[in-house]
C-alpha atoms as a PDB file:
ATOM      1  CA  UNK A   1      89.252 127.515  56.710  1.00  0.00           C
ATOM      2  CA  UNK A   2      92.915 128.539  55.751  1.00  0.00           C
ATOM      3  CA  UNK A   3      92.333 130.961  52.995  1.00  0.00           C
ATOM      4  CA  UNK A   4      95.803 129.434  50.591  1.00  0.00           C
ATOM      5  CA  UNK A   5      95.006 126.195  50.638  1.00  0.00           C
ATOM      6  CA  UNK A   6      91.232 125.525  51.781  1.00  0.00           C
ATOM      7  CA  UNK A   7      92.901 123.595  55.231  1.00  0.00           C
ATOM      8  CA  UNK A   8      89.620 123.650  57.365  1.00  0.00           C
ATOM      9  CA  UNK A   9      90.108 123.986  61.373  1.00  0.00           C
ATOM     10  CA  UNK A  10      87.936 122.996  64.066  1.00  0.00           C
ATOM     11  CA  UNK A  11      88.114 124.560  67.546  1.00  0.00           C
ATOM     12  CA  UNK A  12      88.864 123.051  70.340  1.00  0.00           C
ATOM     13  CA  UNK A  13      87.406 124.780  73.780  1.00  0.00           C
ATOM     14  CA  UNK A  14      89.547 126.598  76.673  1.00  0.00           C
ATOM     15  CA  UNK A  15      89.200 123.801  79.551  1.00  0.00           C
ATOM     16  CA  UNK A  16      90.905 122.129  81.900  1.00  0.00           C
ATOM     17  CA  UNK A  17      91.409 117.753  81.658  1.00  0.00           C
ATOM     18  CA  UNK A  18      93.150 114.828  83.403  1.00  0.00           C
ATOM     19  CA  UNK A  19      96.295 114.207  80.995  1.00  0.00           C
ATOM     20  CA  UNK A  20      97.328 110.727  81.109  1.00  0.00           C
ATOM     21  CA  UNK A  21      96.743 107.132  80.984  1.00  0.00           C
ATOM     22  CA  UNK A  22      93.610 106.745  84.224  1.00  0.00           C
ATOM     23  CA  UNK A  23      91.063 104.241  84.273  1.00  0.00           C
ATOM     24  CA  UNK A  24      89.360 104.980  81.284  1.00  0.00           C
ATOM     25  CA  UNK A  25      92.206 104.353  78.515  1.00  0.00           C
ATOM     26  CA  UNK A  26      93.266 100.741  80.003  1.00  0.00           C
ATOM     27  CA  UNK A  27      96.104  99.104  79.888  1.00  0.00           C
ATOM     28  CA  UNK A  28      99.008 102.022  79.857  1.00  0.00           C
ATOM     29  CA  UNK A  29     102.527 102.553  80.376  1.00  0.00           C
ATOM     30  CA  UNK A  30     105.306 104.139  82.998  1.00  0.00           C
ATOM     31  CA  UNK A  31     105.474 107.031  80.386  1.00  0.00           C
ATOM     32  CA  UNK A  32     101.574 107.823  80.679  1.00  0.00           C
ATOM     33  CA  UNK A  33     101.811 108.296  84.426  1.00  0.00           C
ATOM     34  CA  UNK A  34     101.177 110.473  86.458  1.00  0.00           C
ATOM     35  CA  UNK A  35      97.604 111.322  85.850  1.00  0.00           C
ATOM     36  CA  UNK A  36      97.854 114.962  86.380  1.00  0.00           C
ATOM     37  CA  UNK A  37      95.342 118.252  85.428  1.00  0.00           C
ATOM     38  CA  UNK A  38      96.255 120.617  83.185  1.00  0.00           C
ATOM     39  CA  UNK A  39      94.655 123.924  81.718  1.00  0.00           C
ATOM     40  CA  UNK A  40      94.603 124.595  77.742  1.00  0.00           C
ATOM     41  CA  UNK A  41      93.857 127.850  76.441  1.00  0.00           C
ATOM     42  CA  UNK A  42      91.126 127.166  73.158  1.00  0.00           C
ATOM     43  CA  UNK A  43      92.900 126.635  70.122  1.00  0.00           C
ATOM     44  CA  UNK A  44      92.105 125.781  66.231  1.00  0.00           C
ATOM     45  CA  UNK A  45      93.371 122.322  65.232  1.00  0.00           C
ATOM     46  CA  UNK A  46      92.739 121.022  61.789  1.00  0.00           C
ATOM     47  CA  UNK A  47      90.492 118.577  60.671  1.00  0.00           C
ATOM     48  CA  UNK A  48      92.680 116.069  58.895  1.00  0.00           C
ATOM     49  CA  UNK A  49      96.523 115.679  58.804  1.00  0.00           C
ATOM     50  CA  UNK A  50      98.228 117.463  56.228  1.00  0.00           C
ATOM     51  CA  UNK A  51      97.297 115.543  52.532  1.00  0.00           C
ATOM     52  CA  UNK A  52     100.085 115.158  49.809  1.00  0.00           C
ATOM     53  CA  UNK A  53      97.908 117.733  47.356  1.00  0.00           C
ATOM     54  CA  UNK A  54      98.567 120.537  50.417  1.00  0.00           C
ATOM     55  CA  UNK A  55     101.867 119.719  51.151  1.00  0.00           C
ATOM     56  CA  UNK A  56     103.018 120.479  47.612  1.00  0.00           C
ATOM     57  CA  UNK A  57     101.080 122.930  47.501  1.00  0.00           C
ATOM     58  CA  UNK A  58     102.686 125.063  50.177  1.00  0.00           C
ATOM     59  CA  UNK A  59     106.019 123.902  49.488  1.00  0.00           C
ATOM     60  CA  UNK A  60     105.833 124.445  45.468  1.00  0.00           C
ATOM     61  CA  UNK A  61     109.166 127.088  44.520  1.00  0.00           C
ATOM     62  CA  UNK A  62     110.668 126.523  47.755  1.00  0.00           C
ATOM     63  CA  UNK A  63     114.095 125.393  48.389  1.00  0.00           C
ATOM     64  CA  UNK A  64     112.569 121.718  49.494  1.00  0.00           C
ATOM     65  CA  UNK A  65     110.979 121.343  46.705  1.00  0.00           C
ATOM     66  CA  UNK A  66     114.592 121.911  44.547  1.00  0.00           C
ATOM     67  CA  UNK A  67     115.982 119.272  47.222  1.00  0.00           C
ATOM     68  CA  UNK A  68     113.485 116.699  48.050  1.00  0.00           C
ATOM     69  CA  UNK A  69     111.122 116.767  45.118  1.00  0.00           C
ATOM     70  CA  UNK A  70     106.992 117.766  45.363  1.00  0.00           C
ATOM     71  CA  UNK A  71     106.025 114.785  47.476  1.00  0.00           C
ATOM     72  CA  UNK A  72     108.572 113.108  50.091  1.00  0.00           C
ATOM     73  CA  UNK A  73     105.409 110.200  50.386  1.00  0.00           C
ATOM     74  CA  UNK A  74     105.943 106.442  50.482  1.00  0.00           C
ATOM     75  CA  UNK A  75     102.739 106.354  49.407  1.00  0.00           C
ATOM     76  CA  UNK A  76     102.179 107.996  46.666  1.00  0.00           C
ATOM     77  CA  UNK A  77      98.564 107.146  45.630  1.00  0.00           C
ATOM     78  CA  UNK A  78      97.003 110.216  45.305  1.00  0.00           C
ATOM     79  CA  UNK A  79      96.709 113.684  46.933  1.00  0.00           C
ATOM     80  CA  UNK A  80      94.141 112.672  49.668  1.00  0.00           C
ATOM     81  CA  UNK A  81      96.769 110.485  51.459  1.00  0.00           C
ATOM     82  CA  UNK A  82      98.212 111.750  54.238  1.00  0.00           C
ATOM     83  CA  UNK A  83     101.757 113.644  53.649  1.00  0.00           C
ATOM     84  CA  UNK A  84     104.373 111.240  55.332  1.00  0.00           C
ATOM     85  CA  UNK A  85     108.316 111.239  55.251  1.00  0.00           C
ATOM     86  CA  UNK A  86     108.621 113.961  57.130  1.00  0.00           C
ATOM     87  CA  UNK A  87     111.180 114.420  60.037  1.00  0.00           C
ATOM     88  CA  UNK A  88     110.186 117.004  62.670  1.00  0.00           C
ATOM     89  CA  UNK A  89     112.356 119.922  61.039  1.00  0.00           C
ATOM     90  CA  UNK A  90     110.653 118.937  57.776  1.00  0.00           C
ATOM     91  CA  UNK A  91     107.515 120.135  59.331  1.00  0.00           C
ATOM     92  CA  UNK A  92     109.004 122.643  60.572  1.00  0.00           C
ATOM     93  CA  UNK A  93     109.845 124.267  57.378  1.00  0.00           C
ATOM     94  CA  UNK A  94     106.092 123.534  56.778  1.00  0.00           C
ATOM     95  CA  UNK A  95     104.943 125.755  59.177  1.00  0.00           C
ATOM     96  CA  UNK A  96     107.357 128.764  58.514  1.00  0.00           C
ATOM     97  CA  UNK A  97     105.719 128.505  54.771  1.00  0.00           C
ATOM     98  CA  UNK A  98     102.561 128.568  55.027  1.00  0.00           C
ATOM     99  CA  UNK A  99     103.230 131.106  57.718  1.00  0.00           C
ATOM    100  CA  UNK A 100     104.717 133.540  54.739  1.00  0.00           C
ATOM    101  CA  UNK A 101     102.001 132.767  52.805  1.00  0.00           C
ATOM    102  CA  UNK A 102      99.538 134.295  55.214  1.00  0.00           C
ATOM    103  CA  UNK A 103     101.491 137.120  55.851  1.00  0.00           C
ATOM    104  CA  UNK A 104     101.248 136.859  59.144  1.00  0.00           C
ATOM    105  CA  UNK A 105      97.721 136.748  59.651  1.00  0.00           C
ATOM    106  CA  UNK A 106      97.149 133.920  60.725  1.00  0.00           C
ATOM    107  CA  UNK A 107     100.244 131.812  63.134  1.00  0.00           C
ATOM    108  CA  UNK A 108     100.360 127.290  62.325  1.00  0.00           C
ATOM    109  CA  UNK A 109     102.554 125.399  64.546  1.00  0.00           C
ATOM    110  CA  UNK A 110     102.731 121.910  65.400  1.00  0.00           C
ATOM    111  CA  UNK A 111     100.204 121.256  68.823  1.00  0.00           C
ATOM    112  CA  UNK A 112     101.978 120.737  71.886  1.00  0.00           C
ATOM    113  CA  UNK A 113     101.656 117.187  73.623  1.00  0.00           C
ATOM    114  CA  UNK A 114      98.951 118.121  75.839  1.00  0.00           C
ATOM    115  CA  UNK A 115      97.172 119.523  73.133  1.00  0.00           C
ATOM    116  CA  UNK A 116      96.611 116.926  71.024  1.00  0.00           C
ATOM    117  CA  UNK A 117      95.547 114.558  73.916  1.00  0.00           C
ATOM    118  CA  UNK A 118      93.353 116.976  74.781  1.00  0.00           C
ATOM    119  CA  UNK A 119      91.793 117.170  71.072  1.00  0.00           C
ATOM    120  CA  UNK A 120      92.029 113.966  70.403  1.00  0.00           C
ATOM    121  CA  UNK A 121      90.107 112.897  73.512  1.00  0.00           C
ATOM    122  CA  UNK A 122      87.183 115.696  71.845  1.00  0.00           C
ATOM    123  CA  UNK A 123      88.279 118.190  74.389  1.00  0.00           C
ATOM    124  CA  UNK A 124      89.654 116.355  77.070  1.00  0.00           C
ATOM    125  CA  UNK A 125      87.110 113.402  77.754  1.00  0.00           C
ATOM    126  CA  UNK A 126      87.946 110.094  79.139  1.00  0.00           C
ATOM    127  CA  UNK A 127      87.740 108.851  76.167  1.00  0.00           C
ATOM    128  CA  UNK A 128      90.127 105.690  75.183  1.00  0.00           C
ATOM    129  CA  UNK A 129      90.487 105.896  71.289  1.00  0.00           C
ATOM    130  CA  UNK A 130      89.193 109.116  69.518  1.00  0.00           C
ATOM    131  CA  UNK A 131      84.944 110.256  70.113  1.00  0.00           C
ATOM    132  CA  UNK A 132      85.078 106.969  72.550  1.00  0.00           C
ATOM    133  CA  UNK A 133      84.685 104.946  69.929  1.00  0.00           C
ATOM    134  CA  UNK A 134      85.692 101.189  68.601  1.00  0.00           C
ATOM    135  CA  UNK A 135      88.858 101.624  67.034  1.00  0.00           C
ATOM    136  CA  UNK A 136      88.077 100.130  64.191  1.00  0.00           C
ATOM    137  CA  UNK A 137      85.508 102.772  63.540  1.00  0.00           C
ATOM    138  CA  UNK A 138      88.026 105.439  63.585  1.00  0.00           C
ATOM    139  CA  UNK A 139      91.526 104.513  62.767  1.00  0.00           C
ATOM    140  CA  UNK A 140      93.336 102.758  60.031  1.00  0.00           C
ATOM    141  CA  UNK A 141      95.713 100.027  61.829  1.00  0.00           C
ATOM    142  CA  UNK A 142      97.525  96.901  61.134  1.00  0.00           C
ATOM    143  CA  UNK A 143      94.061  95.342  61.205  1.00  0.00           C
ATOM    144  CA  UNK A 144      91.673  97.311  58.351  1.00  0.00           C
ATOM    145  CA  UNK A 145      94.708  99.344  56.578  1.00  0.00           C
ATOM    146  CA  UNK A 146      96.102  96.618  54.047  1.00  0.00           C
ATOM    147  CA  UNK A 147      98.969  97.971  55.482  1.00  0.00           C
ATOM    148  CA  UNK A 148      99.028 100.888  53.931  1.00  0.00           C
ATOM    149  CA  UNK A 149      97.956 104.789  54.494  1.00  0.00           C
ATOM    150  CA  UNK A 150      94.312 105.804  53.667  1.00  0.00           C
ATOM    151  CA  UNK A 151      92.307 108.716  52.207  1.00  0.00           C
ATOM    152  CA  UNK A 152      91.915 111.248  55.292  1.00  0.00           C
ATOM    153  CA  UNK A 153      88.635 111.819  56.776  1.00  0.00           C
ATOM    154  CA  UNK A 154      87.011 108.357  55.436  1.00  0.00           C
ATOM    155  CA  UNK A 155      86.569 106.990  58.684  1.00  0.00           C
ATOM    156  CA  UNK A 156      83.865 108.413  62.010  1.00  0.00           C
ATOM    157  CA  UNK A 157      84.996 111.846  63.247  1.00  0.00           C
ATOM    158  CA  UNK A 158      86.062 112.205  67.177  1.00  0.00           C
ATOM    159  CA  UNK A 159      83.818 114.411  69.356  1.00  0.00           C
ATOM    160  CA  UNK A 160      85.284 117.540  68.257  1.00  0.00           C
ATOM    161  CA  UNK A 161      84.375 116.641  64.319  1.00  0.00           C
ATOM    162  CA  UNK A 162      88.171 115.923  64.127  1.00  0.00           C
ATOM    163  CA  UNK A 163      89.782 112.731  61.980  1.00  0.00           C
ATOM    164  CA  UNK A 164      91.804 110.287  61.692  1.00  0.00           C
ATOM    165  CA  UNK A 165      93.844 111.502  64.921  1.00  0.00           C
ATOM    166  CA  UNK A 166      94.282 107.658  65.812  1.00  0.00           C
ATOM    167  CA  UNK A 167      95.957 105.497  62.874  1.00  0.00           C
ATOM    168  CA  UNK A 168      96.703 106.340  59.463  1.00  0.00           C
ATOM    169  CA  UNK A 169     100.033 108.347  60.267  1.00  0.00           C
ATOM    170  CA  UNK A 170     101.796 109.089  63.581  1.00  0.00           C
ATOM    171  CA  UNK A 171     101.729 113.316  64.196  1.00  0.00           C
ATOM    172  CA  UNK A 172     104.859 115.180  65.328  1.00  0.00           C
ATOM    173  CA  UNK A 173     104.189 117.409  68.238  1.00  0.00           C
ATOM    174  CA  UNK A 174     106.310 120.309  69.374  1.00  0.00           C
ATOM    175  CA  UNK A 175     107.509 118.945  72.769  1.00  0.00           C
ATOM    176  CA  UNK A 176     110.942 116.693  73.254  1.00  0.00           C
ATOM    177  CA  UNK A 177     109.967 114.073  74.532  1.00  0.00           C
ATOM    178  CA  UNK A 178     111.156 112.729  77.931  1.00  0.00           C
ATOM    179  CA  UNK A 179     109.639 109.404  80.142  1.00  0.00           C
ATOM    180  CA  UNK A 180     109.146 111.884  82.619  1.00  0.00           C
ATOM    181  CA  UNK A 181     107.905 114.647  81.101  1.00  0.00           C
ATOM    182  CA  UNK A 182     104.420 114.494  82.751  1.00  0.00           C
ATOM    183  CA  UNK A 183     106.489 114.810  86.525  1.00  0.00           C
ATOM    184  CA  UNK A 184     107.471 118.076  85.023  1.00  0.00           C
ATOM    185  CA  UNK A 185     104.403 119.759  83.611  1.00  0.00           C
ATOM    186  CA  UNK A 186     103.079 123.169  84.188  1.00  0.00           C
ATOM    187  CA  UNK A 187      99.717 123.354  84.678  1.00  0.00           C
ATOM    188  CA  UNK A 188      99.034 126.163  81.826  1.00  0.00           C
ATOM    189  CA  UNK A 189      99.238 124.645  78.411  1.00  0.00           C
ATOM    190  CA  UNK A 190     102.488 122.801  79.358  1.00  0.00           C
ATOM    191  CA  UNK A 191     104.712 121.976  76.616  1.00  0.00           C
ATOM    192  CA  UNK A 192     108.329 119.905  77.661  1.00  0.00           C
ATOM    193  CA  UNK A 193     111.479 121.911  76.024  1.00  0.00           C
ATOM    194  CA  UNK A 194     114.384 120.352  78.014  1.00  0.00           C
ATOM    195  CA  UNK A 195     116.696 119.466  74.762  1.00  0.00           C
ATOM    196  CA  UNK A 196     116.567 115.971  74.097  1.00  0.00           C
ATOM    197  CA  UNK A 197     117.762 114.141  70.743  1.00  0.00           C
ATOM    198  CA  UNK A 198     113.729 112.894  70.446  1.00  0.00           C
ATOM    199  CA  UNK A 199     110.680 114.425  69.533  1.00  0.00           C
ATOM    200  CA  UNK A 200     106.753 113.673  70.785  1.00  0.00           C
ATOM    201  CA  UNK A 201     104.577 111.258  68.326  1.00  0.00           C
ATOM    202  CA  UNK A 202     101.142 110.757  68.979  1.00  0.00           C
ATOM    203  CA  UNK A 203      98.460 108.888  67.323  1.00  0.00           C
ATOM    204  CA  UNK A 204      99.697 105.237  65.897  1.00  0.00           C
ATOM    205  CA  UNK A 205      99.431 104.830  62.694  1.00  0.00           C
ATOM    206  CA  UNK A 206      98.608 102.380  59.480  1.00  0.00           C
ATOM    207  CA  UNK A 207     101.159  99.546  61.097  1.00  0.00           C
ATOM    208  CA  UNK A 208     100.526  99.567  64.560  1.00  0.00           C
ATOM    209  CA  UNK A 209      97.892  97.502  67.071  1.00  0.00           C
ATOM    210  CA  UNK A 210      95.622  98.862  68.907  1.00  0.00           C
ATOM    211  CA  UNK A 211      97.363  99.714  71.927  1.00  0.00           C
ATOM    212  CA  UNK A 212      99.228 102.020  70.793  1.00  0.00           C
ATOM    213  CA  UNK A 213      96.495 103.874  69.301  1.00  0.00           C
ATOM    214  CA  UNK A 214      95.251 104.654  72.498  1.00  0.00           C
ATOM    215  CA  UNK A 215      94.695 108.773  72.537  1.00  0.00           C
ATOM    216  CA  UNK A 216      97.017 108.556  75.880  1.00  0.00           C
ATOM    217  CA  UNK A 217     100.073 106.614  74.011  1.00  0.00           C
ATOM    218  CA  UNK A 218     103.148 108.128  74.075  1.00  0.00           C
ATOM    219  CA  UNK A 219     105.806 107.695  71.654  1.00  0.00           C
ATOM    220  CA  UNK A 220     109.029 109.067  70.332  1.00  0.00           C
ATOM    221  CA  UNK A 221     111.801 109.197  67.261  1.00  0.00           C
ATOM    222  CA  UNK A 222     114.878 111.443  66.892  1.00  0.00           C
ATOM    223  CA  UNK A 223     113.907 114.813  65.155  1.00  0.00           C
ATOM    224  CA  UNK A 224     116.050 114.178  61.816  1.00  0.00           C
ATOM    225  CA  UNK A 225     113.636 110.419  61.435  1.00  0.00           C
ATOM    226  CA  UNK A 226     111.598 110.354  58.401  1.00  0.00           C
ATOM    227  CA  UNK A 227     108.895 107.421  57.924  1.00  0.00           C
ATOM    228  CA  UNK A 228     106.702 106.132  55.751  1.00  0.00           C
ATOM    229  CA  UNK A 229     104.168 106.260  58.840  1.00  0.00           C
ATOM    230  CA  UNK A 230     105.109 109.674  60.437  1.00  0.00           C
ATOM    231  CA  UNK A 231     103.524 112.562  59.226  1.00  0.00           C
ATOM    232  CA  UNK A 232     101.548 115.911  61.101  1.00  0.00           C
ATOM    233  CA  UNK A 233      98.824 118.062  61.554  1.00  0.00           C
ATOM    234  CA  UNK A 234      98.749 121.582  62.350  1.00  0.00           C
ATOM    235  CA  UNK A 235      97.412 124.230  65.077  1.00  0.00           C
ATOM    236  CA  UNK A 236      96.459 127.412  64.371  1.00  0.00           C
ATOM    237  CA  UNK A 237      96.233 130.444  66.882  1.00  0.00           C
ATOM    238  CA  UNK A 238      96.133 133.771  66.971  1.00  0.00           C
ATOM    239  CA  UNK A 239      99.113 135.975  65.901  1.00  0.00           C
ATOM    240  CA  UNK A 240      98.867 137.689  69.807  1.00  0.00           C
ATOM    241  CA  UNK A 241      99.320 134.281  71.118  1.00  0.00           C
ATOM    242  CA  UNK A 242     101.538 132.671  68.885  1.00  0.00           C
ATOM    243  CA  UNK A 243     104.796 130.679  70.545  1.00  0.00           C
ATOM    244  CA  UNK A 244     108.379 129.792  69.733  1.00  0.00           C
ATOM    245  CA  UNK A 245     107.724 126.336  69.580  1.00  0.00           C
END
């Protein structure tokens, strides 16, 4: 549990898993291919996305807060709701925040691409939505959400006890994304930085069908977007591993 703001974290083994769109996920597309291994050093990945209550919590007397407000949300329906509105620098600044408040004891990024497959599929599993579960029993989508986000953490948990990693909001990850990243991938904990104007979104969200809240689906929006169905969730590791992401 983060110590500021109560933000629990579960962990997510070392190991090594098929990234990509094979026989278990279905139907797929050019973007998900090739299936390829890759090794991920353990990491801590928290529980739910980021609510509204900790968002303004962290960013209370900050400079966002003077230019944006205390809650960038859509939905604005209580402090349970997923944070959303965010563009990728937006969570950004997140990070570096909560990173001062720490003092450096702890290091909270956004997860890579291949990490949050990997957690979302409870560890790397062939697992088509979240725990291998029906979709409706853990993601909000055009079909339950009344079209709208939802409390996190109402719906089942995936294998790793994590939720709400398909529907409800799309998560930034750190990569740029690229149709061919997966051609391009190391095989230790790759992560795709060749500059391009978009950024990796993973998950689907309240609005989408159930395709593309597959736990392989790839997606992508410029880095400056900000939607009412795009918000994140953060990794945590340990200040001698931390990255430049």
């Amino acid at each position: 549990m983060e110590p500021i703001t109560g933000m629990e974290f579960v962990w997510v083994p070392t190991g090594a898993f098929q990234m990509g769109n094979g026989p278990w996920a279905g139907e797929g597309k050019k973007n998900e291919q090739p299936v390829h291994e890759v090794f991920i050093d353990g990491f801590w990945i928290a529980r739910y996305p980021v609510t509204q209550a900790i968002w303004k919590q962290v960013m209370a007397n900050s400079l966002w807060l003077k230019v944006r407000g205390s809650n960038p949300s859509w939905f604005k329906m209580g402090g349970q709701y997923p944070v959303e509105q965010l563009s990728w620098h937006d969570a950004q600044d997140f990070c570096q925040k909560l990173n001062s408040m720490n003092k450096g004891r702890y290091h909270f990024r956004l997860p890579t691409e291949a990490e949050w497959e990997y957690a979302a599929r409870s560890g790397g599993k062939p697992e088509k939505y979240p725990g291998d579960k029906a979709v409706d029993q853990v993601a909000w989508y055009s079909a339950n959400s009344g079209m709208t986000t939802q409390p996190v953490g109402e719906l089942a948990p995936n294998g790793i006890g994590a939720y709400d990693m398909s529907g409800n909001v799309y998560e930034w990850c750190a990569d740029f994304y690229h149709e061919d990243a997966y051609r391009q991938h190391e095989y230790n904990n790759p992560c795709h930085l060749h500059e391009t104007p978009r950024r990796v979104i993973r998950g689907g969200s309240w609005c989408n069908f159930p395709v593309e809240l597959r736990c392989t689906y790839r997606a992508s929006v410029n880095a400056d977007f900000k939607g009412n169905y795009l918000g994140l969730r953060l990794v945590m590791t340990p200040v001698s591993r931390k990255r430049n992401r």
